[in-house]
C-alpha atoms as a PDB file:
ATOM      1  CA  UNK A   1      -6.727 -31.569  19.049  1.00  0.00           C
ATOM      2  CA  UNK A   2      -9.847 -29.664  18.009  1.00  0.00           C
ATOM      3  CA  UNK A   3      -9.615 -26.066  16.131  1.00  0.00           C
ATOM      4  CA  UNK A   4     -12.413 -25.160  18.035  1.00  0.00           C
ATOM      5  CA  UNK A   5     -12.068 -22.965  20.829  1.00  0.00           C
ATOM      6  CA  UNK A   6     -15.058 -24.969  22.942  1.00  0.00           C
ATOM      7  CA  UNK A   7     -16.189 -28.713  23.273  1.00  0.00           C
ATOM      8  CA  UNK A   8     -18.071 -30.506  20.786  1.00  0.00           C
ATOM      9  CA  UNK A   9     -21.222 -30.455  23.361  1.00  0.00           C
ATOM     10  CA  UNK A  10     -21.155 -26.898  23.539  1.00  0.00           C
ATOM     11  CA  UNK A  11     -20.674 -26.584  19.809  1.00  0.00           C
ATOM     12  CA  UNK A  12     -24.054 -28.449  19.301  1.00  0.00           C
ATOM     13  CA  UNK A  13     -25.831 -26.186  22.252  1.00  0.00           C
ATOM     14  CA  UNK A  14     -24.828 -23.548  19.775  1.00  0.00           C
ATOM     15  CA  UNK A  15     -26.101 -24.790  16.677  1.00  0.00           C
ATOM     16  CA  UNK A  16     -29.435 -26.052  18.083  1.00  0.00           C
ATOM     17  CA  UNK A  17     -29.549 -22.199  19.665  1.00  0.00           C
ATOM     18  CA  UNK A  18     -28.850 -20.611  15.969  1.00  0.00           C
ATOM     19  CA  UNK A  19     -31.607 -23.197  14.940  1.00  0.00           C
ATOM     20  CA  UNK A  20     -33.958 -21.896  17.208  1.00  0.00           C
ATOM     21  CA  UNK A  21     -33.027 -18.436  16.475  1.00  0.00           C
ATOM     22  CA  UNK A  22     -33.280 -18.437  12.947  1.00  0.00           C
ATOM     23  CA  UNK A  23     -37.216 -19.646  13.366  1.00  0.00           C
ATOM     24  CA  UNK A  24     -37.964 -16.027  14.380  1.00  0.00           C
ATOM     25  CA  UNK A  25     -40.638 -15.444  16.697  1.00  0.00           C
ATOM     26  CA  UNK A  26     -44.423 -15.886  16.819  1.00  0.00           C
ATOM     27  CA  UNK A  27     -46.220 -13.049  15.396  1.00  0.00           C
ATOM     28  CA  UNK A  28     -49.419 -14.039  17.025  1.00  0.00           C
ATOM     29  CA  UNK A  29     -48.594 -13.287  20.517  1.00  0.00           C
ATOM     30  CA  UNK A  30     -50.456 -10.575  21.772  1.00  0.00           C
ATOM     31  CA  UNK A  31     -47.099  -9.121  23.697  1.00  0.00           C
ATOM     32  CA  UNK A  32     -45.876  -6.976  21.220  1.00  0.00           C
ATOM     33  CA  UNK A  33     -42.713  -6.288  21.972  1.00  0.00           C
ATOM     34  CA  UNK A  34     -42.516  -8.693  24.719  1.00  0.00           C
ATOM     35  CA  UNK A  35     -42.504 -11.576  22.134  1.00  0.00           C
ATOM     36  CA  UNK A  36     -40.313 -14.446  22.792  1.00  0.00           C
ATOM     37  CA  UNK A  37     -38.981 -16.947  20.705  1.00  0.00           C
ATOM     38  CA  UNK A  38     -42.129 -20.149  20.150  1.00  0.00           C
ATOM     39  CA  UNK A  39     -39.769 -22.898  21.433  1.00  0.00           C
ATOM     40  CA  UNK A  40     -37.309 -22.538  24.832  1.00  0.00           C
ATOM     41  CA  UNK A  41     -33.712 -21.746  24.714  1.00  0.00           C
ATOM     42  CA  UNK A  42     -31.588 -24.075  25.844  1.00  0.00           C
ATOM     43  CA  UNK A  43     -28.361 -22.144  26.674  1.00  0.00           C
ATOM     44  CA  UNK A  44     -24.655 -23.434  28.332  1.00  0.00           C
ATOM     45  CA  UNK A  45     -25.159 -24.112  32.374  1.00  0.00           C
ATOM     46  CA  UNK A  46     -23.409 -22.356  34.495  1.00  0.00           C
ATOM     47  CA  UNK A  47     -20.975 -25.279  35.521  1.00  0.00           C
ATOM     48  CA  UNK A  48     -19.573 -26.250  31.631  1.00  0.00           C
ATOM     49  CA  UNK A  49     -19.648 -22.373  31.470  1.00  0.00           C
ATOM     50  CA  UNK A  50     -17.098 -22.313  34.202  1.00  0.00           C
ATOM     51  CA  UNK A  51     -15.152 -25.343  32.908  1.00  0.00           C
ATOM     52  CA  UNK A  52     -14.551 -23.313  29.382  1.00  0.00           C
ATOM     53  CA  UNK A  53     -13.369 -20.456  31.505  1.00  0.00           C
ATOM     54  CA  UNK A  54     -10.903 -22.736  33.449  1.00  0.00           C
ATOM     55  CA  UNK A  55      -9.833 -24.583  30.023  1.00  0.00           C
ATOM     56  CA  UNK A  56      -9.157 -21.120  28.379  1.00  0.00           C
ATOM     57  CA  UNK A  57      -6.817 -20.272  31.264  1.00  0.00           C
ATOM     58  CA  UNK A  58      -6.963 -16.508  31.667  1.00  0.00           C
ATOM     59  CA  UNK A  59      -8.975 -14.547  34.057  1.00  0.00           C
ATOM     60  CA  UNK A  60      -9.893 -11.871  31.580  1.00  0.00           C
ATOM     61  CA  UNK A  61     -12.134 -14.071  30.156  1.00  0.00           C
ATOM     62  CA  UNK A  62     -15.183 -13.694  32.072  1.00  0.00           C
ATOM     63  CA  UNK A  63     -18.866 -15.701  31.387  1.00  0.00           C
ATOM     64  CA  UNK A  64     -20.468 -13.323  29.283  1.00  0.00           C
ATOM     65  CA  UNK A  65     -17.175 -13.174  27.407  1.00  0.00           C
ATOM     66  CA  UNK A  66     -17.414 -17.079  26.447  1.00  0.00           C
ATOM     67  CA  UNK A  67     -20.885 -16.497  25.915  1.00  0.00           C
ATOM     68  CA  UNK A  68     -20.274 -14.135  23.508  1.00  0.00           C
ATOM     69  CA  UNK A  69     -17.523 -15.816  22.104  1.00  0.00           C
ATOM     70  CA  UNK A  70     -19.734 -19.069  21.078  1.00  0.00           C
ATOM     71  CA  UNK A  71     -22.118 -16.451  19.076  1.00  0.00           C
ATOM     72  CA  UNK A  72     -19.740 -15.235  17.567  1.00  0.00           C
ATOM     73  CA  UNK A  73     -18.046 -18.107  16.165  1.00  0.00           C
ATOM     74  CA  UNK A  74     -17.801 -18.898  13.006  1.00  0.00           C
ATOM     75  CA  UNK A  75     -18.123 -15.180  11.761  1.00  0.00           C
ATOM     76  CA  UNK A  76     -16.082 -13.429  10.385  1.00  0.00           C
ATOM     77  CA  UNK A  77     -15.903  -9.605  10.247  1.00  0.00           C
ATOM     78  CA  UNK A  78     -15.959  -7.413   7.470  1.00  0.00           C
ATOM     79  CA  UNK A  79     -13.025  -5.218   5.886  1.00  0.00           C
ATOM     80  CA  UNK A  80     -13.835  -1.506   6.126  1.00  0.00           C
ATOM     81  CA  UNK A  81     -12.545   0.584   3.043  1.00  0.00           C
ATOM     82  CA  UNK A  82     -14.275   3.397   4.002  1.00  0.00           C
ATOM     83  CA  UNK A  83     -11.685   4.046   7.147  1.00  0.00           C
ATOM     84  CA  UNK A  84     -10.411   7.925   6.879  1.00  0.00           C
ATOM     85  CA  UNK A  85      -6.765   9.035   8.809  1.00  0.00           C
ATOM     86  CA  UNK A  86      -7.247  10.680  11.571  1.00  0.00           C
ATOM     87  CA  UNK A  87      -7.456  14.943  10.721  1.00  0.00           C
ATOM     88  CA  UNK A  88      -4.060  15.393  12.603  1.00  0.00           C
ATOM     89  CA  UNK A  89      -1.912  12.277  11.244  1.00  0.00           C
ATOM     90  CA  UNK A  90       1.679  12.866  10.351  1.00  0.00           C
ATOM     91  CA  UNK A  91       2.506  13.257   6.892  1.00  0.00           C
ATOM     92  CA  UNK A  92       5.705  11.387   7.221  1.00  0.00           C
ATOM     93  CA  UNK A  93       5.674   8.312   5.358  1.00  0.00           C
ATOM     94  CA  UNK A  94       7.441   4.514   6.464  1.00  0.00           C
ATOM     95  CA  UNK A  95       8.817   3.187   3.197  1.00  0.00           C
ATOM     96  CA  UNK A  96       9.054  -0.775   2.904  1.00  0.00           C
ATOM     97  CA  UNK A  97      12.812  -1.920   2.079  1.00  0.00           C
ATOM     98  CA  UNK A  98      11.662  -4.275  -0.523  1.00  0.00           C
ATOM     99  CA  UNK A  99       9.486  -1.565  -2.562  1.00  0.00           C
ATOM    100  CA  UNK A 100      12.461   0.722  -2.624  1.00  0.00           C
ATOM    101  CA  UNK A 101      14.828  -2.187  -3.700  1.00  0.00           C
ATOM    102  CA  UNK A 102      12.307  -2.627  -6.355  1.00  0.00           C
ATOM    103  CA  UNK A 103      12.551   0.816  -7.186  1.00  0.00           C
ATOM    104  CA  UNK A 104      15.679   1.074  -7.634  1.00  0.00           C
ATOM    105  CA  UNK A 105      16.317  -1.620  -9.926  1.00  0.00           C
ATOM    106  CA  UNK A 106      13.380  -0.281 -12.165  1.00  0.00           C
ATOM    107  CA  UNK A 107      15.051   2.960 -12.425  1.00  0.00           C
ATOM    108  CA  UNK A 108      18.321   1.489 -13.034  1.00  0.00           C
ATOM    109  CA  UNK A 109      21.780   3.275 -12.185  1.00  0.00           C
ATOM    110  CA  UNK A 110      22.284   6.911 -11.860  1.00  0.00           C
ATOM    111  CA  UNK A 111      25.450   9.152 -11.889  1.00  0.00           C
ATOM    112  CA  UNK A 112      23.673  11.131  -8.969  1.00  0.00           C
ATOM    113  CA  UNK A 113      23.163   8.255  -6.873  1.00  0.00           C
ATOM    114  CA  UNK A 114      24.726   8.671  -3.339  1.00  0.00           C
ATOM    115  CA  UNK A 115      25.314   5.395  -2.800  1.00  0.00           C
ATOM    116  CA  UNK A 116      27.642   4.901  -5.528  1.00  0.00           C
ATOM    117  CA  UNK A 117      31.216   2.865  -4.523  1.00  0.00           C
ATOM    118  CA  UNK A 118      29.666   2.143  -0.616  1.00  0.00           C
ATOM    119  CA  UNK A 119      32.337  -0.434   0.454  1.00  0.00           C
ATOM    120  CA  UNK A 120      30.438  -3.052   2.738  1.00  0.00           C
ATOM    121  CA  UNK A 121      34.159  -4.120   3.764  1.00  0.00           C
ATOM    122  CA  UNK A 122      34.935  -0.623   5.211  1.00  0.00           C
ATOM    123  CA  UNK A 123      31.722  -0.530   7.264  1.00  0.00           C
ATOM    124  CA  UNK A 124      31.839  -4.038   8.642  1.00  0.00           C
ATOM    125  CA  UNK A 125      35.813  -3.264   9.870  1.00  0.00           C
ATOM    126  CA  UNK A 126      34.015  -0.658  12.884  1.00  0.00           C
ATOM    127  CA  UNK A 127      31.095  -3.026  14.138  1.00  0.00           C
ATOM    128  CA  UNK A 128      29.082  -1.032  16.953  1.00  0.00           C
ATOM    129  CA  UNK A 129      27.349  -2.812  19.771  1.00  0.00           C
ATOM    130  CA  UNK A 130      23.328  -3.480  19.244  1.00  0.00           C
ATOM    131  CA  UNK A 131      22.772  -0.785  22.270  1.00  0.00           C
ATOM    132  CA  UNK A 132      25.227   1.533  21.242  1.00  0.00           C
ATOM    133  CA  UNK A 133      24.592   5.275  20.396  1.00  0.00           C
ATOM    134  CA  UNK A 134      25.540   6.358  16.948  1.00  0.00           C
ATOM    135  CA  UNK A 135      26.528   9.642  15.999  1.00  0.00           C
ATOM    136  CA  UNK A 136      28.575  11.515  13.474  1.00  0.00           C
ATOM    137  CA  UNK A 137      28.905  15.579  12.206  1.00  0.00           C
ATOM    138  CA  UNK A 138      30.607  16.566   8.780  1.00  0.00           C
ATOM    139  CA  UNK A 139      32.963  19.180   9.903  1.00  0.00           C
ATOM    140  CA  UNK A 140      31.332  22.247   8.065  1.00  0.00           C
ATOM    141  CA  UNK A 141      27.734  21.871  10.034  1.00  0.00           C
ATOM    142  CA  UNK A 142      27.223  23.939  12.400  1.00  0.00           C
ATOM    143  CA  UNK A 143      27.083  22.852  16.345  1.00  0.00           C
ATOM    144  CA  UNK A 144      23.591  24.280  16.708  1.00  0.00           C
ATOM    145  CA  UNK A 145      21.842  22.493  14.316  1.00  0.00           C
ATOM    146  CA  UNK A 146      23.556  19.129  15.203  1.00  0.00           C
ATOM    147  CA  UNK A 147      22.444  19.821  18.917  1.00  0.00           C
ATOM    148  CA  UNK A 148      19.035  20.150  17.640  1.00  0.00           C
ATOM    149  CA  UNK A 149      19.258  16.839  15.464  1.00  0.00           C
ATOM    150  CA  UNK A 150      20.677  15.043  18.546  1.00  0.00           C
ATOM    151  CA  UNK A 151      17.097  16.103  20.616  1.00  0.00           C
ATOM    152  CA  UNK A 152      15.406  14.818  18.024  1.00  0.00           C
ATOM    153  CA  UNK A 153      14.004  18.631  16.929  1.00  0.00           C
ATOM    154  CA  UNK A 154      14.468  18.075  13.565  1.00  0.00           C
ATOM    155  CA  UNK A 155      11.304  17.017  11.336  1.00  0.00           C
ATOM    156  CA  UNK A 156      12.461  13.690   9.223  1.00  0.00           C
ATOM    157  CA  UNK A 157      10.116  13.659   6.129  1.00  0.00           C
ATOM    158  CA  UNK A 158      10.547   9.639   5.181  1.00  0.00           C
ATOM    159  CA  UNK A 159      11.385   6.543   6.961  1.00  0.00           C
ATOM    160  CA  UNK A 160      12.480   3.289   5.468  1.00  0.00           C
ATOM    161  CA  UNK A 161      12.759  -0.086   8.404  1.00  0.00           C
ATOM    162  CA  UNK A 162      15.133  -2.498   6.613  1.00  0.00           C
ATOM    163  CA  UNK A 163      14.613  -5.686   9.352  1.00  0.00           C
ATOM    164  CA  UNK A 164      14.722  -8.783   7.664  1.00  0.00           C
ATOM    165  CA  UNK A 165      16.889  -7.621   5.037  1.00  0.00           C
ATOM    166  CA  UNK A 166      20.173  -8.957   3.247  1.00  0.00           C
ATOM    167  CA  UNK A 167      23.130  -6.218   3.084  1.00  0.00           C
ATOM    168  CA  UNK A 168      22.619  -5.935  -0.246  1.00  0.00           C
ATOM    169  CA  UNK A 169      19.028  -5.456   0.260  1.00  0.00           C
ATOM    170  CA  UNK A 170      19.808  -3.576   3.274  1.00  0.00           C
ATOM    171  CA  UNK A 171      21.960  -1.026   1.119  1.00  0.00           C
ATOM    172  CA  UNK A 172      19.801  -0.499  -1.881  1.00  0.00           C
ATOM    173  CA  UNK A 173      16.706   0.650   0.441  1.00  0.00           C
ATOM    174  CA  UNK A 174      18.799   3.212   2.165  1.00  0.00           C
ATOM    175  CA  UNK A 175      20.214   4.256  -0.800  1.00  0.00           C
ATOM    176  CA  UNK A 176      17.052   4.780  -2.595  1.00  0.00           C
ATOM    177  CA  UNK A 177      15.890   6.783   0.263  1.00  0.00           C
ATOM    178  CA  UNK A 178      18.269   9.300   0.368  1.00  0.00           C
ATOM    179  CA  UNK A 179      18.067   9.374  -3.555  1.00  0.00           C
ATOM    180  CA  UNK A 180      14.600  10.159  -3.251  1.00  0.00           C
ATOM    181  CA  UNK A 181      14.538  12.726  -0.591  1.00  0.00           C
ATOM    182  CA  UNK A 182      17.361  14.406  -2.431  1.00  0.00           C
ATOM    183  CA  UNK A 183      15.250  14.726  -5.439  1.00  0.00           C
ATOM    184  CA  UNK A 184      12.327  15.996  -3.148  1.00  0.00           C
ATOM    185  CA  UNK A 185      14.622  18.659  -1.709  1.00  0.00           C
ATOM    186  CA  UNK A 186      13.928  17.415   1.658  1.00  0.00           C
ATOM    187  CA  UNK A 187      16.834  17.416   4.366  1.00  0.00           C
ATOM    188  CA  UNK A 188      15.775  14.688   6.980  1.00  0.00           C
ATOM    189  CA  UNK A 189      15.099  11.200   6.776  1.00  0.00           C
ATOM    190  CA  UNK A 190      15.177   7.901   9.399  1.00  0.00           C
ATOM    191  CA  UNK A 191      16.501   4.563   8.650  1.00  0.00           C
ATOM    192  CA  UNK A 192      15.312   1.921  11.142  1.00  0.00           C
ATOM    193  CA  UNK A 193      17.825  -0.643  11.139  1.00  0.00           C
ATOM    194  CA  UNK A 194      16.983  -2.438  14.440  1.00  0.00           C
ATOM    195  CA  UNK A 195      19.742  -4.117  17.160  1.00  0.00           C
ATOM    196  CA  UNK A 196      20.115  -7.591  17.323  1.00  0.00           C
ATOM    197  CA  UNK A 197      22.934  -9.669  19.337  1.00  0.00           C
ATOM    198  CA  UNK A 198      25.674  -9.149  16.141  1.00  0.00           C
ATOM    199  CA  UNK A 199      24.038  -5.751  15.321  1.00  0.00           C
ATOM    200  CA  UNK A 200      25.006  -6.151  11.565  1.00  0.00           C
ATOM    201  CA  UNK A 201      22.504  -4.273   9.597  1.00  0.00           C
ATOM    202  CA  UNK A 202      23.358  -1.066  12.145  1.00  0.00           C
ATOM    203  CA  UNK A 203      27.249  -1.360  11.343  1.00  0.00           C
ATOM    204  CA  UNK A 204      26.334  -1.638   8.000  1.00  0.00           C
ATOM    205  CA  UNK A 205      24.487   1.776   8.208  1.00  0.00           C
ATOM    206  CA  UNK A 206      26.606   3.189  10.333  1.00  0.00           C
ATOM    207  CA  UNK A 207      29.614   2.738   7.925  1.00  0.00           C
ATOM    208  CA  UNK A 208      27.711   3.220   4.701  1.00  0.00           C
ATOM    209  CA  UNK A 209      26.027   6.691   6.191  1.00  0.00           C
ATOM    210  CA  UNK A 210      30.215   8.017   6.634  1.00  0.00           C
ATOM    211  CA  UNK A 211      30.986   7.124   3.065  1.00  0.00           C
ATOM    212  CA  UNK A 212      28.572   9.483   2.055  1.00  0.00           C
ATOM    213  CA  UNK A 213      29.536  13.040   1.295  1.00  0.00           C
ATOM    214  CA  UNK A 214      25.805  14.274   1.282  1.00  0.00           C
ATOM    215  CA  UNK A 215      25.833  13.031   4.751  1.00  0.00           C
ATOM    216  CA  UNK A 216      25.774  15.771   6.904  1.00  0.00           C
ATOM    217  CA  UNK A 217      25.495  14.378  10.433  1.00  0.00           C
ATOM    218  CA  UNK A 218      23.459  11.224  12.136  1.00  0.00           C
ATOM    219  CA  UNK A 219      22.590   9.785  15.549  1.00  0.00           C
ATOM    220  CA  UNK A 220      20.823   7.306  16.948  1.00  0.00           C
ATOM    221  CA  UNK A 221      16.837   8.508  17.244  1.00  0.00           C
ATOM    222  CA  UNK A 222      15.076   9.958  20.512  1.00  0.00           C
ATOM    223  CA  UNK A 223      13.075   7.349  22.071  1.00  0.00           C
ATOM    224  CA  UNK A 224      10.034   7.928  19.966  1.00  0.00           C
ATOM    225  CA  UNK A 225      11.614   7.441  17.089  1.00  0.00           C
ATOM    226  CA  UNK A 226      12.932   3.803  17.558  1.00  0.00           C
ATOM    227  CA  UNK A 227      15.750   4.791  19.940  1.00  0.00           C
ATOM    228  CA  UNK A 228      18.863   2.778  19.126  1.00  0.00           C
ATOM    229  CA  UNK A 229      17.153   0.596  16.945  1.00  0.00           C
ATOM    230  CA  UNK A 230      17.378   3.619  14.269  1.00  0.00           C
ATOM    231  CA  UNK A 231      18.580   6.731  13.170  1.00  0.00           C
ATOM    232  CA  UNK A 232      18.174  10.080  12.343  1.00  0.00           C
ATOM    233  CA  UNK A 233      20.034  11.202   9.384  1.00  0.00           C
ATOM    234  CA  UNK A 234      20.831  14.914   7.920  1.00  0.00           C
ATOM    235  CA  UNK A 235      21.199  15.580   4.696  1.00  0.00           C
ATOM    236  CA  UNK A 236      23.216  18.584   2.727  1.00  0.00           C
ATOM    237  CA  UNK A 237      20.761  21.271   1.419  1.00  0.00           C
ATOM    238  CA  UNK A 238      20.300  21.328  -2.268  1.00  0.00           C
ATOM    239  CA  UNK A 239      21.768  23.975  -4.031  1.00  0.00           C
ATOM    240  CA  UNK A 240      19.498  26.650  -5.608  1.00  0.00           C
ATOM    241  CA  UNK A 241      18.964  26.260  -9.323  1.00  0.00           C
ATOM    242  CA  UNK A 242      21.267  29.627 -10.977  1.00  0.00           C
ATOM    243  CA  UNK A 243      20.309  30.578 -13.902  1.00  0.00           C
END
């Protein structure tokens, strides 16, 4: 079967119109403005028109679309770098998995790193259900604030969406992340883990997250933030530097 989107007649129509086209138009006409190209157009009729509409199978695509469509191929459009964010974008940032497991190896172990002596084995021992709502509060935090966490009221600064991932890739990202928010004195964070029919990578998270001393409470994200498919996490605050 053809790449092409239309039939090889059609594809010559088009190249015999881009002939044309290219020939420009006759400067000596009197017209003006009304000049037309020196040689007639020969353009698609109306009935193979049709017949590419009814072999593309949609009724979005009108005549003027496939029209348009045969201009237009062959081109291909041009990358804008010149593309500024929009004045009121959030400032919250979606880290990729792999760039933080790559991180983390280049910066090699640390005795500060909170996700030190995870045991996958204890996590994978309470498996939770692809739909099910996580949620956990360290003892000491207050009932207020975990209320407000639960409604999704509390700003998360960085994101990290481990799909795809192995565990152990799956661990390292989300241990990165909370490395590097604690280090940026920032509180909030979201891991997107996803749901899936085994759910794996969200008991993994789920487990890992209770391990964690500097864990301070987590629950499943507001609809807007992934729903289910992540989760919110609250971190303790940093102590301020005595001296």
């Amino acid at each position: 079967m053809s790449n092409s989107l239309f039939s090889k007649e059609m594809q010559d129509q088009l190249k015999e119109l881009k002939g044309q086209l290219s020939k420009g138009r006759d400067t000596t006409s009197p017209d003006g403005e009304d000049q037309k190209p020196t040689e007639p157009v020969s353009l698609p009729t109306q009935k193979q028109v049709k017949k590419t509409v009814k072999q593309l199978g949609s009724e979005h695509v009108d005549d003027d679309k496939v029209l348009f469509m045969q201009a237009m191929h062959g081109v291909n459009p041009l990358e804008d770098k010149n593309v500024r964010s929009p004045a009121g974008a959030t400032k919250a940032n979606k880290l990729d998995a792999a760039t933080l497991s790559k991180r983390a190896a280049a910066q090699g172990s640390d005795d500060a790193d909170l996700g030190a002596g995870l045991s996958d084995m204890q996590a994978l021992l309470n498996p939770v259900a692809g739909e099910a709502y996580l949620s956990y509060k360290h003892p000491t935090l207050q009932n207020k604030i975990f209320d407000q966490l639960k409604k999704g009221q509390l700003r998360w600064y960085d994101a990290v969406d481990i799909h795809g991932c192995t565990i152990e890739e799956a661990r390292v990202a989300m241990t990165q992340l909370l490395n590097q928010a604690k280090q940026n004195n920032e509180t909030m964070v979201k891991i997107v883990h996803g749901k899936g029919s085994e759910a794996i990578l969200k008991t993994c998270v789920n487990g890992w997250l209770r391990q964690i001393p500097e864990v301070m409470a987590f629950c499943s994200a507001p609809p807007k933030d992934g729903g289910n498919g992540a989760i919110l996490v609250l971190l303790k605050k940093p102590k301020a530097d005595s001296k």
